[in-house]
PDB file of N, CA and C in Angstrom:
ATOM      1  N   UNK A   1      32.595  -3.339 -21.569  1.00  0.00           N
ATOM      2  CA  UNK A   1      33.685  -4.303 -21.632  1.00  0.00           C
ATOM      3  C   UNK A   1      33.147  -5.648 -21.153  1.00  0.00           C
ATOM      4  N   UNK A   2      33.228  -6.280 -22.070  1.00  0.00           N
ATOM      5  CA  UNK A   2      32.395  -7.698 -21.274  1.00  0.00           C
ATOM      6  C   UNK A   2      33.604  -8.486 -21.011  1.00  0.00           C
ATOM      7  N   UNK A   3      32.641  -9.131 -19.927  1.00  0.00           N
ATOM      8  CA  UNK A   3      34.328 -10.249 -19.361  1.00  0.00           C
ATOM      9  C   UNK A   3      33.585 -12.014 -19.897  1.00  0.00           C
ATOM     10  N   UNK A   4      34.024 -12.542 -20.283  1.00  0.00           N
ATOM     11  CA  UNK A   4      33.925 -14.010 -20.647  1.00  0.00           C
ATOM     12  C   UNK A   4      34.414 -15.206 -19.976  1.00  0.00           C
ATOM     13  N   UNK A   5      33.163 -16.070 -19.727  1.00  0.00           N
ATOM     14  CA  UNK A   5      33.498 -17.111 -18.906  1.00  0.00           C
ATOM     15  C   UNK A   5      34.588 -18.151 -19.791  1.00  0.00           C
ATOM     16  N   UNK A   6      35.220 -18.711 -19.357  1.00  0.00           N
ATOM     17  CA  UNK A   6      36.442 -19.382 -20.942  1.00  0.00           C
ATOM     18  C   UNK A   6      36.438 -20.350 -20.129  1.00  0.00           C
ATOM     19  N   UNK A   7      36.125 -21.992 -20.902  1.00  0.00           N
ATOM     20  CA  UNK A   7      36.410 -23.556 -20.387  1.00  0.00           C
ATOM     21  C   UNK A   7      37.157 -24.079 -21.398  1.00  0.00           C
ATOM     22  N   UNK A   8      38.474 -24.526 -20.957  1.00  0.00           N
ATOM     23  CA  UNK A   8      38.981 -25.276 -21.735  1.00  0.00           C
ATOM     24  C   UNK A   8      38.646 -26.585 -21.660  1.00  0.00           C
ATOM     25  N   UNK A   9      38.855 -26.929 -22.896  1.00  0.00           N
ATOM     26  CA  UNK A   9      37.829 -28.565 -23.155  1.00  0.00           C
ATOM     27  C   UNK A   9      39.342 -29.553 -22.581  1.00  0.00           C
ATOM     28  N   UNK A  10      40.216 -29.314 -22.753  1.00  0.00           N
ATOM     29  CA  UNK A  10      41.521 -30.300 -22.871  1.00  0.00           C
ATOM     30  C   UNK A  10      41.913 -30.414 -21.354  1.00  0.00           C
ATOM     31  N   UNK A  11      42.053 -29.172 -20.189  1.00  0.00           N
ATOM     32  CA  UNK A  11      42.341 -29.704 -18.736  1.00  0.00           C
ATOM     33  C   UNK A  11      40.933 -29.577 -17.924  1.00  0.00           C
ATOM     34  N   UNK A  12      40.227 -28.499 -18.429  1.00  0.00           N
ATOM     35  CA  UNK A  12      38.819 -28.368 -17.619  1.00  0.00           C
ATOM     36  C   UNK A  12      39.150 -27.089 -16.806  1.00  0.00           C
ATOM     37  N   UNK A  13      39.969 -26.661 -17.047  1.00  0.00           N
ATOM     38  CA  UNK A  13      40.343 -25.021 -16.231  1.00  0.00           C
ATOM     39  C   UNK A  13      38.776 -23.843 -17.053  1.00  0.00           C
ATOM     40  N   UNK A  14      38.576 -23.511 -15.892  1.00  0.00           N
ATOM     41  CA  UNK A  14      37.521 -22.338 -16.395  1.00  0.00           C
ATOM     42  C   UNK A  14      37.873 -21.015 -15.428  1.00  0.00           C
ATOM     43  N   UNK A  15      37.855 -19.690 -16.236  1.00  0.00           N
ATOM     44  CA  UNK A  15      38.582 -18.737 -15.632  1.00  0.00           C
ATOM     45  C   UNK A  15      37.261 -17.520 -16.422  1.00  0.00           C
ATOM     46  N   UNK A  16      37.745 -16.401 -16.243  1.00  0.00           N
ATOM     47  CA  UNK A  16      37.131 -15.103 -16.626  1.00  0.00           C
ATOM     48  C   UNK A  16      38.270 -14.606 -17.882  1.00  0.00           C
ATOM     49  N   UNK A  17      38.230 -13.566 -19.027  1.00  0.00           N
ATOM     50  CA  UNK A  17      38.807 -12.955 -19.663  1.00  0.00           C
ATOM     51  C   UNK A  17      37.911 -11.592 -20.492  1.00  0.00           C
ATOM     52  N   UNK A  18      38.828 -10.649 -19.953  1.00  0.00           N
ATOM     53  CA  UNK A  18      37.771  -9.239 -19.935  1.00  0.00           C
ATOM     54  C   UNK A  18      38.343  -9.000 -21.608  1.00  0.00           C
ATOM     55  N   UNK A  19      37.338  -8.525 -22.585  1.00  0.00           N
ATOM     56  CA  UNK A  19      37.464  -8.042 -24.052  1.00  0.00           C
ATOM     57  C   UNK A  19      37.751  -6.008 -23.770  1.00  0.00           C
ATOM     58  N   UNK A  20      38.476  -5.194 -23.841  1.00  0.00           N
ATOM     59  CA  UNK A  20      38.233  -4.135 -23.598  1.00  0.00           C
ATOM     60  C   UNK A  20      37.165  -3.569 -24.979  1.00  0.00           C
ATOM     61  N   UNK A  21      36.637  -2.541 -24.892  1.00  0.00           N
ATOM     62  CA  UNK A  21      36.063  -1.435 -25.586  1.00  0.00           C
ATOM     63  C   UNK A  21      36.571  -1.060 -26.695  1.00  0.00           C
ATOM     64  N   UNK A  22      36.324  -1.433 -27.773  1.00  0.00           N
ATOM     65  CA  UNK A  22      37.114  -1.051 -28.812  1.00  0.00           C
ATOM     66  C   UNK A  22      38.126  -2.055 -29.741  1.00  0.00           C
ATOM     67  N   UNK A  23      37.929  -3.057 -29.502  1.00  0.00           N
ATOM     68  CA  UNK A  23      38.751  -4.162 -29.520  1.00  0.00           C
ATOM     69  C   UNK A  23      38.080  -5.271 -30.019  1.00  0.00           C
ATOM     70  N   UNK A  24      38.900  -6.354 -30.651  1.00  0.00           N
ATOM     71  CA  UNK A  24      37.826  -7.245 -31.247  1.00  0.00           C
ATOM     72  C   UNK A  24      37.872  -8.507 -30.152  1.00  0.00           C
ATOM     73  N   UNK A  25      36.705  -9.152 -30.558  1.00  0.00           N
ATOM     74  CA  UNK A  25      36.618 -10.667 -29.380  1.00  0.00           C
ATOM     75  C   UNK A  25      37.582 -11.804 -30.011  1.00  0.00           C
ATOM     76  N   UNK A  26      38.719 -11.801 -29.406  1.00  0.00           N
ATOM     77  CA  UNK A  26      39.883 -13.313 -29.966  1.00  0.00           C
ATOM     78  C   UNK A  26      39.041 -14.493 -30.988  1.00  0.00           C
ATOM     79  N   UNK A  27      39.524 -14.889 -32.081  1.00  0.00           N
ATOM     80  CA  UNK A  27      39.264 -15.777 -32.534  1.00  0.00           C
ATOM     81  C   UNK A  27      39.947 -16.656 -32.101  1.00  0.00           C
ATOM     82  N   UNK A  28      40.860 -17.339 -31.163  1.00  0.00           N
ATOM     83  CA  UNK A  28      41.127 -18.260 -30.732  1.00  0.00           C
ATOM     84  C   UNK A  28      41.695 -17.881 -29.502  1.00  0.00           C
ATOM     85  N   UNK A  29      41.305 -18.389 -28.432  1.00  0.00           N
ATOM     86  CA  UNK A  29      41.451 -18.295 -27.183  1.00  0.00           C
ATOM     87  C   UNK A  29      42.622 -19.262 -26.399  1.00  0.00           C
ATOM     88  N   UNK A  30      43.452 -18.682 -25.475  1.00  0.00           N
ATOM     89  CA  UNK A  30      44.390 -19.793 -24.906  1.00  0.00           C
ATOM     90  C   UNK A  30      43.900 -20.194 -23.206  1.00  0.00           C
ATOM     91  N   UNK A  31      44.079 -21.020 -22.796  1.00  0.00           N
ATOM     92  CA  UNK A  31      44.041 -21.568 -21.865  1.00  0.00           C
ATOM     93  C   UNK A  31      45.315 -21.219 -20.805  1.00  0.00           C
ATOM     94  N   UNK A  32      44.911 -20.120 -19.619  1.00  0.00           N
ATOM     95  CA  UNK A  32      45.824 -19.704 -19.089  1.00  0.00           C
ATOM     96  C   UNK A  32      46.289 -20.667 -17.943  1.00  0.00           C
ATOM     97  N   UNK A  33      46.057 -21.930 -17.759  1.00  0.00           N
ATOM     98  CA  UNK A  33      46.450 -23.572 -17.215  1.00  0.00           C
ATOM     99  C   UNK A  33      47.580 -23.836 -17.560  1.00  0.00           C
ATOM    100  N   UNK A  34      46.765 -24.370 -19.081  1.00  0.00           N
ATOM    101  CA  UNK A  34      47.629 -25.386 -19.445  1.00  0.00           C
ATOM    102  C   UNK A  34      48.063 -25.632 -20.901  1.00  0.00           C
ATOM    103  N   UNK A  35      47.876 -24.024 -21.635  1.00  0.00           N
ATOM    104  CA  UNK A  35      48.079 -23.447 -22.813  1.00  0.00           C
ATOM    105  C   UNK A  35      47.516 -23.780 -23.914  1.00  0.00           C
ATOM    106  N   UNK A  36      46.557 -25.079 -23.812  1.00  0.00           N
ATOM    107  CA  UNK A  36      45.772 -25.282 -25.127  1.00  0.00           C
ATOM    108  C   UNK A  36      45.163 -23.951 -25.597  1.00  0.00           C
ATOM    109  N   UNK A  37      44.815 -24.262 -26.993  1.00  0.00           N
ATOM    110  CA  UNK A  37      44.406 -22.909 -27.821  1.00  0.00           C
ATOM    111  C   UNK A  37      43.174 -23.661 -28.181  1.00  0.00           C
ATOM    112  N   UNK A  38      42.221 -24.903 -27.425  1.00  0.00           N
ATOM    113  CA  UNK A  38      41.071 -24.698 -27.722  1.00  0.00           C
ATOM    114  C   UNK A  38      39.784 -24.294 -26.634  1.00  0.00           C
ATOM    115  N   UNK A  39      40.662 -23.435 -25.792  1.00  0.00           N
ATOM    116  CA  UNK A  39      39.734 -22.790 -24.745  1.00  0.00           C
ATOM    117  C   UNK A  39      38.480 -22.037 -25.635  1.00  0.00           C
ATOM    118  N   UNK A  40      37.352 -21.878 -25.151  1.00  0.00           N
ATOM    119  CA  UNK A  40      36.247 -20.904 -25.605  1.00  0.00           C
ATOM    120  C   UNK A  40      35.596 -20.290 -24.693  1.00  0.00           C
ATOM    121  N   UNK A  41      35.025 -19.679 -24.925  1.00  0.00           N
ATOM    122  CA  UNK A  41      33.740 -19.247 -24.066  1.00  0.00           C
ATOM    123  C   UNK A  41      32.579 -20.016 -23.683  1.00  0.00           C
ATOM    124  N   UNK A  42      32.416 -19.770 -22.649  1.00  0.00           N
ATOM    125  CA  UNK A  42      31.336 -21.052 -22.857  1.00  0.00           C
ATOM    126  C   UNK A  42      29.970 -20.258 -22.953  1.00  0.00           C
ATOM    127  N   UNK A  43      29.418 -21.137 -24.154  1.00  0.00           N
ATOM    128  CA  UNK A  43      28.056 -20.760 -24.267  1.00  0.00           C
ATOM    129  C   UNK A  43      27.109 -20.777 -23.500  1.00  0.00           C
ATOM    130  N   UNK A  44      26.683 -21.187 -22.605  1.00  0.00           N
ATOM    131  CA  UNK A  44      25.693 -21.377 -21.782  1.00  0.00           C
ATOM    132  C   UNK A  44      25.800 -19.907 -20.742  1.00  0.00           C
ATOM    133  N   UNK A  45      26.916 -19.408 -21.023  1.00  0.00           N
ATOM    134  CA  UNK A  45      27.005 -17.940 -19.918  1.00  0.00           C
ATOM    135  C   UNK A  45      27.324 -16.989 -20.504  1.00  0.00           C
ATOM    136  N   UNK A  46      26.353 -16.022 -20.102  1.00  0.00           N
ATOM    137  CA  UNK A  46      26.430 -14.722 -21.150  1.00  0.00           C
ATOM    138  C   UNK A  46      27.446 -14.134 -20.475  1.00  0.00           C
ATOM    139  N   UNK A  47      28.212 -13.313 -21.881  1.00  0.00           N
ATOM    140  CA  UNK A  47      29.422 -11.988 -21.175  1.00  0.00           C
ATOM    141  C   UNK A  47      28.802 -11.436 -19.933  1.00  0.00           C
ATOM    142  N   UNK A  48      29.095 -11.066 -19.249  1.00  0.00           N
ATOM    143  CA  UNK A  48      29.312  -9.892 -18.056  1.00  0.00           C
ATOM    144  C   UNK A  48      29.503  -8.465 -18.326  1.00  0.00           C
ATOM    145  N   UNK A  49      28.842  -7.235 -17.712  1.00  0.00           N
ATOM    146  CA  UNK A  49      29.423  -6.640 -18.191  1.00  0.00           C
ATOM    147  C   UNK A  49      30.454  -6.233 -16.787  1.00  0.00           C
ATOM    148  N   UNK A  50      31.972  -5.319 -17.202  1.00  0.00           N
ATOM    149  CA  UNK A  50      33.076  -5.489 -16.068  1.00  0.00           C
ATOM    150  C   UNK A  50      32.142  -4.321 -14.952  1.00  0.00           C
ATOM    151  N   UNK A  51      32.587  -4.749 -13.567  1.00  0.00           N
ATOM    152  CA  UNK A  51      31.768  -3.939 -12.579  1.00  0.00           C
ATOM    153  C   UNK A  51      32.347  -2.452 -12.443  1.00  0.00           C
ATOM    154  N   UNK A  52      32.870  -1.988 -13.552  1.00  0.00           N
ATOM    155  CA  UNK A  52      33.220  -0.601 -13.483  1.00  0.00           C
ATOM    156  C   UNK A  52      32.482   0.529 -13.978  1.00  0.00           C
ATOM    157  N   UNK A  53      31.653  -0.844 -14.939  1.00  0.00           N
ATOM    158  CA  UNK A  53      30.543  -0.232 -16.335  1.00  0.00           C
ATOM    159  C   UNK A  53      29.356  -0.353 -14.929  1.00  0.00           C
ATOM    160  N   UNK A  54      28.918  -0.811 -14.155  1.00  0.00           N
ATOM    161  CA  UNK A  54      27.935  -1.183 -13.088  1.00  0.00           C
ATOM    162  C   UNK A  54      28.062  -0.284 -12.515  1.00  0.00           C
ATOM    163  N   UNK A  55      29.055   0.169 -11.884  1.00  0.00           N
ATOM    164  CA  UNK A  55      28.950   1.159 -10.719  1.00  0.00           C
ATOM    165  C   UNK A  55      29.671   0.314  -9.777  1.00  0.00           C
ATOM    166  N   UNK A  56      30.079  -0.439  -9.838  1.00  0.00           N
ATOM    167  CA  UNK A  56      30.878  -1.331  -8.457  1.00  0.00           C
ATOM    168  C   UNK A  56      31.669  -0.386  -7.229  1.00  0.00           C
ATOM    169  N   UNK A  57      31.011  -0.196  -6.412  1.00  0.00           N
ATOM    170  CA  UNK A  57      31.431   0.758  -5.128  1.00  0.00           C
ATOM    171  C   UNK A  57      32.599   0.132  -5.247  1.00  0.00           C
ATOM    172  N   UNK A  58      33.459  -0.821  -4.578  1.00  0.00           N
ATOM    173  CA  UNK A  58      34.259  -1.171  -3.826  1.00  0.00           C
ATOM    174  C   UNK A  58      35.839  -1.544  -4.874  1.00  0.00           C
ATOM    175  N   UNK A  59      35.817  -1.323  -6.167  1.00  0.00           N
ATOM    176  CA  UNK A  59      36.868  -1.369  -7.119  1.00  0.00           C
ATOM    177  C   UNK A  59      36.328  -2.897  -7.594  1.00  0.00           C
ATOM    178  N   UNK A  60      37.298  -3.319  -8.365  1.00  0.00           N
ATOM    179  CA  UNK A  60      37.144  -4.318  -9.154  1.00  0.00           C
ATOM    180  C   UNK A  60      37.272  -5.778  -8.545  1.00  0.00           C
ATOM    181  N   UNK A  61      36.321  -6.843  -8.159  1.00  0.00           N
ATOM    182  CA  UNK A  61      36.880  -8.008  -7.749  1.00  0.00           C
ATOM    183  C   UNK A  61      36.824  -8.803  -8.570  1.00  0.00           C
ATOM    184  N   UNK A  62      36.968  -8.450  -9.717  1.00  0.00           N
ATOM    185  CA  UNK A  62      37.875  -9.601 -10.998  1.00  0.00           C
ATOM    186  C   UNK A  62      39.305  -9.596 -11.009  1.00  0.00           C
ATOM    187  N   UNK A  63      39.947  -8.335 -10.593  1.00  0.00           N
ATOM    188  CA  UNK A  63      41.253  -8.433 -11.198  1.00  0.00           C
ATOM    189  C   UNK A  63      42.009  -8.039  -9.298  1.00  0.00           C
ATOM    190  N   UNK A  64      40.578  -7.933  -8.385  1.00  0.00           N
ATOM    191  CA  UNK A  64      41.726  -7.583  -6.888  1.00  0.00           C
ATOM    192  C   UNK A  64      41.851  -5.799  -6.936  1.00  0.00           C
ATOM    193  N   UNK A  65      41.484  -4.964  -8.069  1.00  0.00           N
ATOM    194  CA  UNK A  65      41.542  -3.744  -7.723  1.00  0.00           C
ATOM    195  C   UNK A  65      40.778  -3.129  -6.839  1.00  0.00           C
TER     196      UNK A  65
END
């Protein structure tokens, strides 16, 4: 499950957004700010994969689980 770094070009909000397994990657992304729909991924940072696929002892600190 890769998680994606997302910058919106219009407020400058940059956040995480996990793709699950099985599922396709959004062709257009929203900006959970300030709702523009020309948020992306930003290229310069590769997906992640989520720390559940890792082994993450301690639960998830993307989502606080």
């Amino acid at each position: 499950m890769p998680v994606y770094t997302i910058t919106c070009p219009d407020c400058g909000h940059v956040s995480k957004s996990l793709v699950l397994n099985g599922t396709r990657t959004p062709k257009e992304w929203t900006c959970s700010k300030c709702g523009g729909r020309r948020a992306c991924p930003d290229p310069d940072k590769v997906p992640e994969l989520h720390p559940w696929e890792t082994g993450h002892p301690t639960g998830c600190p993307c989502c606080g689980g």
